[in-house]
Protein backbone atom coordinates (compact mmCIF):
# COMPACT_ATOMS: atom_id res chain seq x y z
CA UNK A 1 188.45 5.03 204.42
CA UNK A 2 189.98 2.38 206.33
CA UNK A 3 187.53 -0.12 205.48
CA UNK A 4 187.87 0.62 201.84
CA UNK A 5 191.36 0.18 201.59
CA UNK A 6 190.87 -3.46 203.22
CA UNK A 7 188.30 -4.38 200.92
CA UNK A 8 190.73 -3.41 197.94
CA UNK A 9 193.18 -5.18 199.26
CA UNK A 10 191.18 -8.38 199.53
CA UNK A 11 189.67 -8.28 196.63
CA UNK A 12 193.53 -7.67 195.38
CA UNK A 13 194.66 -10.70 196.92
CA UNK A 14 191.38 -12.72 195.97
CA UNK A 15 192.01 -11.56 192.23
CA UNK A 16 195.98 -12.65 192.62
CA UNK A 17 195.08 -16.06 194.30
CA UNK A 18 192.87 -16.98 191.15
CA UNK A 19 195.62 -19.12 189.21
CA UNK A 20 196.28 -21.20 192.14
CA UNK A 21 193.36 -22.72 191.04
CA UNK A 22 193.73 -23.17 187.81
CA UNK A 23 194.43 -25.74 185.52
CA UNK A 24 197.59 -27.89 184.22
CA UNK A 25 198.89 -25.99 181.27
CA UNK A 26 198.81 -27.78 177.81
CA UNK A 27 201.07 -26.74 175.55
CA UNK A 28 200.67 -23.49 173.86
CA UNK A 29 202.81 -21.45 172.30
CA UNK A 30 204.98 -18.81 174.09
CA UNK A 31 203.11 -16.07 173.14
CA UNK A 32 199.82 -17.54 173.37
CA UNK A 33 199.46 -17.06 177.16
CA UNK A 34 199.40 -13.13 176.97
CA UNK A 35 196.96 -12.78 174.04
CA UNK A 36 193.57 -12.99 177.18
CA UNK A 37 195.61 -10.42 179.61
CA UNK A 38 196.13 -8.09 176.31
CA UNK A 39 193.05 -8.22 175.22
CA UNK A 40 191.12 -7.50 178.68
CA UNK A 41 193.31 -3.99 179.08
CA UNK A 42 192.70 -3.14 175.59
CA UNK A 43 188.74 -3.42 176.52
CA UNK A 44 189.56 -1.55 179.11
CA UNK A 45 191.57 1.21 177.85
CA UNK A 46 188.16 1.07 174.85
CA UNK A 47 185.84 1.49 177.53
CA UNK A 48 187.39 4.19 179.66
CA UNK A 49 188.01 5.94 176.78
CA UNK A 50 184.81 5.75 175.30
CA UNK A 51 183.44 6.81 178.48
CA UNK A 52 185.79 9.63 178.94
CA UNK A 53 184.80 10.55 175.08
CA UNK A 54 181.13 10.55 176.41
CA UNK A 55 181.06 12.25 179.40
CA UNK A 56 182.98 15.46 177.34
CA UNK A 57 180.46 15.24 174.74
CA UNK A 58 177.29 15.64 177.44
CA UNK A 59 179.22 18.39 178.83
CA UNK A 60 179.54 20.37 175.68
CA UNK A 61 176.36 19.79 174.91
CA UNK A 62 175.19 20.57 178.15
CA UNK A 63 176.99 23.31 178.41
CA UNK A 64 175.69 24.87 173.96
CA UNK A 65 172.01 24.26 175.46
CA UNK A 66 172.73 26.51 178.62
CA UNK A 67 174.27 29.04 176.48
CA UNK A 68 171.69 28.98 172.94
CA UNK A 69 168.43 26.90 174.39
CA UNK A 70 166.57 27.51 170.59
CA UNK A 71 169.27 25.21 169.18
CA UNK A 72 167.92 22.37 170.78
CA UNK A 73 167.42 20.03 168.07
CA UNK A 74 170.17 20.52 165.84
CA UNK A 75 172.40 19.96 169.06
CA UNK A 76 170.52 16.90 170.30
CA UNK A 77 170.56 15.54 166.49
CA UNK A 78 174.57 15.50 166.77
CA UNK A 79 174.83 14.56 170.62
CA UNK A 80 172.91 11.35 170.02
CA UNK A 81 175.00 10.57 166.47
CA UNK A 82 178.43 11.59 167.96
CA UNK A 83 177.39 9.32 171.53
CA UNK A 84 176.50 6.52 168.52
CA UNK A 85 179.48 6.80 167.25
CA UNK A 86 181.32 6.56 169.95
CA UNK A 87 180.06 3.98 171.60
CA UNK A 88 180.45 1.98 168.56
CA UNK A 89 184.25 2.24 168.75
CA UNK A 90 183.78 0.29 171.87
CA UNK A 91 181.61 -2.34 170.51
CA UNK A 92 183.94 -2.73 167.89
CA UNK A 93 186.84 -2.99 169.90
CA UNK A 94 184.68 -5.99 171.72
CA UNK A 95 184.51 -7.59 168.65
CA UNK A 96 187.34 -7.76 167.44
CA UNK A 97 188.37 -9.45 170.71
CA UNK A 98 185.81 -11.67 171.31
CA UNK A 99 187.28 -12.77 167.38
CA UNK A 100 190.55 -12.79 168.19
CA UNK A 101 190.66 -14.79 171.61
CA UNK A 102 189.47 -18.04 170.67
C-alpha cells in the first residue's frame, strides 16, 4: 500500500512539474487558457459516465438472462443497441472537443 501511495504521489508531482517546461505564452485571450483543462474533465466526466452507464446495463442484462434464459435474443438485441448508444454519447462528446479546441 505503501508503495502505491509513493507512486501516486510521483506521478502527482511529475504531472504538476509539467508547465515548468513549457513554453513562453503568446498572447491569448483571458479565457482562452482554460478552454484545454475544461475540455479534458468534460471527457472525463463522458467517459466515466459512459462507463458507469455500461457496466449497469451488463448487469441488468446479466442479471434478465439469469432470471428468463429463453429471452436471450430479444435481450441481447437491446443490450448491444442500448451499449451503441451509449457509447456514442462518448464519441460525441470527443467530437465536439476535438472541434472545439483548436
Amino acid at each position: 500500500m505503501k508503495k502505491l501511495q509513493y507512486l501516486f504521489m510521483s506521478l502527482a508531482a511529475l504531472l504538476f512539474a509539467t508547465p515548468a517546461f513549457a513554453q513562453g505564452a503568446a498572447a491569448v485571450s483571458p479565457g482562452a487558457q482554460w478552454v484545454p483543462l475544461a475540455a479534458g474533465l468534460g471527457m472525463a466526466l463522458a467517459a466515466g459516465l459512459c462507463g458507469l452507464g455500461q457496466g449497469k446495463a451488463t448487469a441488468s442484462a446479466t442479471e434478465a438472462l439469469a432470471r428468463n434464459p429463453g429471452a436471450r435474443p430479444g435481450i441481447f438485441i437491446f443490450l448491444i443497441l442500448g451499449l451503441a448508444f451509449i457509447e456514442s454519447l462518448a464519441l460525441f462528446t470527443f467530437v465536439i472537443i476535438f472541434l472545439k479546441v483548436q
